[in-house]
C-alpha atoms as a PDB file:
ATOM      1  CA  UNK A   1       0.000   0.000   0.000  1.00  0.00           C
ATOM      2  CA  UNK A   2       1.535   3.292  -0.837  1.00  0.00           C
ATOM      3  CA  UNK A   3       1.155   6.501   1.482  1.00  0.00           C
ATOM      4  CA  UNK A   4       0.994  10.123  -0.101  1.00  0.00           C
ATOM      5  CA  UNK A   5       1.895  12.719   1.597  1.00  0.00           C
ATOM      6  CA  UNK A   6       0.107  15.863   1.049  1.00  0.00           C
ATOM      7  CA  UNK A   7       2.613  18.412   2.518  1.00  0.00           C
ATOM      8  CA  UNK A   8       4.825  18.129  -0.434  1.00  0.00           C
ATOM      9  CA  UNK A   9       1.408  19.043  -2.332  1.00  0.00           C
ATOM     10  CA  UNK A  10       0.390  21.697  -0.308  1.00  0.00           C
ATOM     11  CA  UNK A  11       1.581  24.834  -2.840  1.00  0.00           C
ATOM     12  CA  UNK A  12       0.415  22.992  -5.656  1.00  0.00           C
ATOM     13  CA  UNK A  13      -3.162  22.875  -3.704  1.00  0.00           C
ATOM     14  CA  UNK A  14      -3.083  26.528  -2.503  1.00  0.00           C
ATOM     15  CA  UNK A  15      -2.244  27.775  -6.147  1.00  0.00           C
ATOM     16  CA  UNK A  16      -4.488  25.740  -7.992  1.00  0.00           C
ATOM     17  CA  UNK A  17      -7.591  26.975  -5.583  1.00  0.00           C
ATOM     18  CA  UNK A  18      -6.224  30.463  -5.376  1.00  0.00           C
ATOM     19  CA  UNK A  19      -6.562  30.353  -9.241  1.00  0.00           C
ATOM     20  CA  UNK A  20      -9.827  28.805  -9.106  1.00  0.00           C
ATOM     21  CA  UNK A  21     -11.470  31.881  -6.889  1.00  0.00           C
ATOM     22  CA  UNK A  22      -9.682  34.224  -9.017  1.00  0.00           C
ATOM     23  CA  UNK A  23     -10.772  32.637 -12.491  1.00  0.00           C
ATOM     24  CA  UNK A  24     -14.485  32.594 -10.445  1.00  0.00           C
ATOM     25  CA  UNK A  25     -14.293  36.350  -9.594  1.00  0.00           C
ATOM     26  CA  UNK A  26     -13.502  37.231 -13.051  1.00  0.00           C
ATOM     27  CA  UNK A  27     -16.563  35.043 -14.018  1.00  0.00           C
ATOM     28  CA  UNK A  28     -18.610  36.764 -12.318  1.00  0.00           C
ATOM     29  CA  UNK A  29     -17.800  40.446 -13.064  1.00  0.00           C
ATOM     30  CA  UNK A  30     -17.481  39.666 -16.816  1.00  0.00           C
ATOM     31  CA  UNK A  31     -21.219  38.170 -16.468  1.00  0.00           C
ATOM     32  CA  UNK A  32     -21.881  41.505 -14.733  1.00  0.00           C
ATOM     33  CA  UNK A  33     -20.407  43.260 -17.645  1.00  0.00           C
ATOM     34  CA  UNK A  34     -21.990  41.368 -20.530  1.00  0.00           C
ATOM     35  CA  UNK A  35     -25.005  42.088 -18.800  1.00  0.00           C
ATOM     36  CA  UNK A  36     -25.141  45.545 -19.249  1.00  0.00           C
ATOM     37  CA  UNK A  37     -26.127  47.182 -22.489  1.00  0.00           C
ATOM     38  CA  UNK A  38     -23.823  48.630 -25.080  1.00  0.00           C
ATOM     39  CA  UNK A  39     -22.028  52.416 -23.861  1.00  0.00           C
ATOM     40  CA  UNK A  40     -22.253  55.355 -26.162  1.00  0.00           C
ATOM     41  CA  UNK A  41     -18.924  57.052 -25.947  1.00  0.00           C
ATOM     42  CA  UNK A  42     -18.502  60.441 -24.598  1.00  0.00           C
ATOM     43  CA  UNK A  43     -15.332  60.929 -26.484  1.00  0.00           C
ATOM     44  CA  UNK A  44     -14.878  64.352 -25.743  1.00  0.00           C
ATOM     45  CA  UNK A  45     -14.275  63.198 -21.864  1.00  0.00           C
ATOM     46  CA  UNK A  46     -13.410  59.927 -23.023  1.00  0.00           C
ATOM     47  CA  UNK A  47     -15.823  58.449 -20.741  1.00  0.00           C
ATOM     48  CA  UNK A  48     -18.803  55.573 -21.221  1.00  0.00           C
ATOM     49  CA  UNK A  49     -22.159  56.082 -20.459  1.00  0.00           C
ATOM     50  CA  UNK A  50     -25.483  53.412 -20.472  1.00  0.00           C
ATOM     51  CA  UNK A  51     -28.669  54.296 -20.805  1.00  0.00           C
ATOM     52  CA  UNK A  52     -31.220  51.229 -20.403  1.00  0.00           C
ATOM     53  CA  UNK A  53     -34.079  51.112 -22.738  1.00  0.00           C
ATOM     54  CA  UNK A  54     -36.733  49.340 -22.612  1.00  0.00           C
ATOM     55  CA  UNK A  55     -39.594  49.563 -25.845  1.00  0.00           C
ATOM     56  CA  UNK A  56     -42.105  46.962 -23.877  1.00  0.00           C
ATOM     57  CA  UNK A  57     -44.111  47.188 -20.845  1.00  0.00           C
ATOM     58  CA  UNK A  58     -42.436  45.463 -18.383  1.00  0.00           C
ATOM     59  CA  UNK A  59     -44.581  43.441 -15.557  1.00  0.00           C
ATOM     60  CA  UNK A  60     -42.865  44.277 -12.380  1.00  0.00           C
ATOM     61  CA  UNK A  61     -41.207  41.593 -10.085  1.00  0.00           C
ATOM     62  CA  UNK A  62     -40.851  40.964  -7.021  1.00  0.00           C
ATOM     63  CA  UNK A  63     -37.218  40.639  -6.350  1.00  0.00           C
ATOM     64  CA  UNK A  64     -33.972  41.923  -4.586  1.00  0.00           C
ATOM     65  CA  UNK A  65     -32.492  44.860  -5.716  1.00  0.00           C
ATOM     66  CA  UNK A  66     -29.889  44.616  -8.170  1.00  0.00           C
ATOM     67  CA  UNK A  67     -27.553  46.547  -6.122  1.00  0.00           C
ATOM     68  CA  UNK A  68     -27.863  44.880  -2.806  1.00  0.00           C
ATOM     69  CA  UNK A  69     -27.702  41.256  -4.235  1.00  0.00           C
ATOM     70  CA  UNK A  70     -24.410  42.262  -6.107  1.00  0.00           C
ATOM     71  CA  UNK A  71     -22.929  43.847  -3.146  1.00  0.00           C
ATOM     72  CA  UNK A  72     -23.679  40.734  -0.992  1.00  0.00           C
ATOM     73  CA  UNK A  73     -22.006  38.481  -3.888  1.00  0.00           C
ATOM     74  CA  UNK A  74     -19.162  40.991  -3.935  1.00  0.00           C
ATOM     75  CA  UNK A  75     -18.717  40.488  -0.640  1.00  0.00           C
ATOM     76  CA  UNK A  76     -18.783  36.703  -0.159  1.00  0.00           C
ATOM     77  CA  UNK A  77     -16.550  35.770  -3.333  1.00  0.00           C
ATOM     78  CA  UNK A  78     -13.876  38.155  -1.328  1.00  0.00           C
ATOM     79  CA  UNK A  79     -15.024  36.280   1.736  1.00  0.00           C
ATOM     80  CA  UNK A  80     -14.034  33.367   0.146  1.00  0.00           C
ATOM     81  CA  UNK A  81     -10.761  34.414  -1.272  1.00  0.00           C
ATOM     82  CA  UNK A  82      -9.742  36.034   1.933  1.00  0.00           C
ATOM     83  CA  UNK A  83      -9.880  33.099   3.976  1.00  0.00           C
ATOM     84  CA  UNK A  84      -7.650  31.337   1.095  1.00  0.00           C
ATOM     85  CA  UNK A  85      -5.007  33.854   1.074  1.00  0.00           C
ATOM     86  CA  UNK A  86      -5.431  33.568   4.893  1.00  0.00           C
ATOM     87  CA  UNK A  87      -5.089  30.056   4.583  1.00  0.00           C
ATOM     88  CA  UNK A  88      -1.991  30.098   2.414  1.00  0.00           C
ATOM     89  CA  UNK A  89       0.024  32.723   5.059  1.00  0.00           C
ATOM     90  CA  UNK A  90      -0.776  30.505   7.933  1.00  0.00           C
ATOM     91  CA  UNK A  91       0.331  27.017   5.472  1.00  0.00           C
ATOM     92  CA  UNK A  92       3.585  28.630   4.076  1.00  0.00           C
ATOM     93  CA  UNK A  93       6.626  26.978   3.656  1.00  0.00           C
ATOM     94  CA  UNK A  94       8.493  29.685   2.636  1.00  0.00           C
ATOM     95  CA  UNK A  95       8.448  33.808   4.194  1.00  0.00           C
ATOM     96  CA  UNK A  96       8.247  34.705   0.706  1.00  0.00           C
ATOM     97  CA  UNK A  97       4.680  33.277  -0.043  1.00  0.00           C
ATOM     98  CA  UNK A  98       4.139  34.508   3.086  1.00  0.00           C
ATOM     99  CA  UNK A  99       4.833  38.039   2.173  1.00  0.00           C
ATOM    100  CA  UNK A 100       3.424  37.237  -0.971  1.00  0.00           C
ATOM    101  CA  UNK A 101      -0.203  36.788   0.341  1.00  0.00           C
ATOM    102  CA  UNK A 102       0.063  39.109   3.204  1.00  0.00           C
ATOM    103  CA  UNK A 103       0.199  41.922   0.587  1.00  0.00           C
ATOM    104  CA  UNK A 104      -2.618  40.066  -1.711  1.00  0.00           C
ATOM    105  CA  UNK A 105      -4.364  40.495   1.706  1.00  0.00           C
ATOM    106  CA  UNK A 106      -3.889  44.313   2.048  1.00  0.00           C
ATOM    107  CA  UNK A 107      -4.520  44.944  -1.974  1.00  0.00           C
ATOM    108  CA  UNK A 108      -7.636  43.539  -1.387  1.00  0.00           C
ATOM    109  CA  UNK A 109      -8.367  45.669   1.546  1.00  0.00           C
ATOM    110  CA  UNK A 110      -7.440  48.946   0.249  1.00  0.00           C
ATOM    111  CA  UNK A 111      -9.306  47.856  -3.080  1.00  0.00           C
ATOM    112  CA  UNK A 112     -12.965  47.269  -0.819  1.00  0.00           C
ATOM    113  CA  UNK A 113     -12.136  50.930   0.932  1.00  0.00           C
ATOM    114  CA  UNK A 114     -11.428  52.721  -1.902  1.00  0.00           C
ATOM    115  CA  UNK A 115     -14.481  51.284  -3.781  1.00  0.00           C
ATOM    116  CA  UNK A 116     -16.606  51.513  -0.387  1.00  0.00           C
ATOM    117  CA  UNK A 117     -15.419  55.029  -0.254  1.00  0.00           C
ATOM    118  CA  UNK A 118     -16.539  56.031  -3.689  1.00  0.00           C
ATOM    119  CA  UNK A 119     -19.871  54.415  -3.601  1.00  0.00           C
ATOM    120  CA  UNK A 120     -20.387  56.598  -0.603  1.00  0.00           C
ATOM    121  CA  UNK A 121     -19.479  59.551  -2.322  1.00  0.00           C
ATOM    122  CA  UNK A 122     -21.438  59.429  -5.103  1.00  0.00           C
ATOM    123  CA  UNK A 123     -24.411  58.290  -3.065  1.00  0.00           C
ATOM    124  CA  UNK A 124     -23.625  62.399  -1.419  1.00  0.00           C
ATOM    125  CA  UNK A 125     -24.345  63.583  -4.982  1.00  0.00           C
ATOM    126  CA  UNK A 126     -28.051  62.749  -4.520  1.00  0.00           C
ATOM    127  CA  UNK A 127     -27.979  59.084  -6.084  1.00  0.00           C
ATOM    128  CA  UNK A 128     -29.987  56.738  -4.324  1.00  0.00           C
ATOM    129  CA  UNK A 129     -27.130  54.025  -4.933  1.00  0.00           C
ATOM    130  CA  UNK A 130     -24.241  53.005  -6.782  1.00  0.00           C
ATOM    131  CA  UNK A 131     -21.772  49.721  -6.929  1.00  0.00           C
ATOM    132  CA  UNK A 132     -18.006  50.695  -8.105  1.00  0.00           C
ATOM    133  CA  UNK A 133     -15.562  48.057  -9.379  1.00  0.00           C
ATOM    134  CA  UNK A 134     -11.588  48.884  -8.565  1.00  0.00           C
ATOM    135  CA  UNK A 135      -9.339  47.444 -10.536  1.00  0.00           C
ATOM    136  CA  UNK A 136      -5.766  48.580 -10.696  1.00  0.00           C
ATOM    137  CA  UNK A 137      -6.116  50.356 -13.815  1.00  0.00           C
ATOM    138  CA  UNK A 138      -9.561  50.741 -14.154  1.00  0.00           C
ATOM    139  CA  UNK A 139     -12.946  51.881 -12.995  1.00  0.00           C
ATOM    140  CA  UNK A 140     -16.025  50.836 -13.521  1.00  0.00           C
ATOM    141  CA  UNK A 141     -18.932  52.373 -11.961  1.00  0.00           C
ATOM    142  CA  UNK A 142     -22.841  51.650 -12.260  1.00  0.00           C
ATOM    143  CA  UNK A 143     -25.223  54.368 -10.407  1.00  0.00           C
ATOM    144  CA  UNK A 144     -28.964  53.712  -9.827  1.00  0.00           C
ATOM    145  CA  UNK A 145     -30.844  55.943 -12.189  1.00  0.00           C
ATOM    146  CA  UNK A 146     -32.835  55.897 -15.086  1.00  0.00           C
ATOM    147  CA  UNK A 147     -30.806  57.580 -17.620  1.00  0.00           C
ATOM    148  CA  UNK A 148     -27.234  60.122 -16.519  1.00  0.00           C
ATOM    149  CA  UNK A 149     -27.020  63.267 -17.969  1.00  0.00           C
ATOM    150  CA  UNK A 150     -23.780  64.238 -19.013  1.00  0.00           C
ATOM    151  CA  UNK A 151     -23.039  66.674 -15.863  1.00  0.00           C
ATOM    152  CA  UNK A 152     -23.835  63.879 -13.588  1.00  0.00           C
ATOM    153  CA  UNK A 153     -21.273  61.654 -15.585  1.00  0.00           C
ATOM    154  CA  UNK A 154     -18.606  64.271 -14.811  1.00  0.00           C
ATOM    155  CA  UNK A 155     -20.048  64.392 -10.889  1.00  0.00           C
ATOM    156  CA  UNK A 156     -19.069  60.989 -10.928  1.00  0.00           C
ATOM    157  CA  UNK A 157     -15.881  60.197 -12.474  1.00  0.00           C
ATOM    158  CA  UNK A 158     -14.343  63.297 -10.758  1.00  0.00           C
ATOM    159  CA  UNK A 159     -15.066  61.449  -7.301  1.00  0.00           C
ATOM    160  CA  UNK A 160     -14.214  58.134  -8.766  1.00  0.00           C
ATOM    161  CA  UNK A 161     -10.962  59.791 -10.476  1.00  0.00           C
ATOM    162  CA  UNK A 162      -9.874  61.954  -7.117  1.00  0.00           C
ATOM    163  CA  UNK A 163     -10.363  58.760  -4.753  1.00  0.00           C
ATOM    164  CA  UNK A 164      -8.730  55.949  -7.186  1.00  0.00           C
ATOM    165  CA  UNK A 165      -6.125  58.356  -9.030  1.00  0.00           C
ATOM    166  CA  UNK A 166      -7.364  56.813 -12.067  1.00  0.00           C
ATOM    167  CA  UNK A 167      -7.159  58.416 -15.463  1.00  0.00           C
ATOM    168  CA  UNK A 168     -11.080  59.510 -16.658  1.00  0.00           C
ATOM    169  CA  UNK A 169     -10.403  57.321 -19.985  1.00  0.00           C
ATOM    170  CA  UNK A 170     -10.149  54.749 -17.842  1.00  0.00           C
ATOM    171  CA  UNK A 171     -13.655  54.772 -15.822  1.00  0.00           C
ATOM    172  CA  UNK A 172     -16.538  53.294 -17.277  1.00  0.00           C
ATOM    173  CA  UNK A 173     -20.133  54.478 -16.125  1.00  0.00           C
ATOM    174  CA  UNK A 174     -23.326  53.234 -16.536  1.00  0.00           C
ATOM    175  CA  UNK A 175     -26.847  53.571 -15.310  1.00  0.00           C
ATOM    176  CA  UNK A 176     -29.124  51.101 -14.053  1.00  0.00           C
ATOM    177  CA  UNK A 177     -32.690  51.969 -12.593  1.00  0.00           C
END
């Protein structure tokens, strides 16, 4: 009978489920993303905008809001990944994955402040809500309304541009009553 020791596995493991949550997470925001209708470019602030149209009446459903059901997915996929990368700093063999996923840890944390912070922000512009997706580069935003008049687009990339130090070209916005 042959024994098999999982320790010399254990990296292998942590990767390959580390890249499974991440692969999942980018799943699920590029569902998010397909989801939402084509932009019509604002080139001259090189900004996107969404407006949702609708040509039939629509029976209304009872259901969550799209904003809360998002945020609570949001928050459990980094649930999840947080208590891998947790995982893999208590398991490491080495201080350099250590380090490695200590800092994964705190990326992760400033990313959910800054995009906590922004949501806040443009919630004090008088929208009743609004879900923001950090990425290093980018920004993508989508505020509860019906349609966003082009002032209103400006309202909110300059918060989402002064908080994230991203470049305007870089933030996408859309609407979403």
């Amino acid at each position: 009978m042959i024994v098999v020791s999982l320790r010399k596995y254990k990296k292998p493991i942590i990767a390959v489920v580390c890249l499974f949550v991440t692969s999942i997470l980018a799943t699920g925001i590029w569902h998010v993303k397909s989801s939402i209708e084509q932009a019509k470019a604002d080139r001259s602030n090189a900004m996107q905008v969404t407006k949702a149209v609708s040509n039939e009446q629509s029976t209304p459903v009872i259901s969550t809001d799209f904003f809360t059901e998002y945020r609570l997915e949001r928050d459990k996929m980094r649930s999840e990944r947080s208590d891998l990368l947790r995982e893999a700093i208590r398991s490491a063999e080495t201080e350099e994955i250590r380090n490695k996923a200590q800092e994964n840890v705190l990326a992760m944390v400033k990313e959910k402040q800054r995009e906590s912070e922004m949501e806040s922000l443009i919630k004090a512009r008088g929208f009743s809500d609004a879900l923001v997706f950090y990425r290093e580069h980018s920004v993508n935003a989508i505020v509860k309304a019906p349609v966003l008049s082009r002032d209103e687009v400006i309202q909110v990339a300059d918060v989402i541009s002064r908080v994230s130090g991203v470049k305007p070209e870089d933030i996408t916005i859309s609407a979403k009553p």
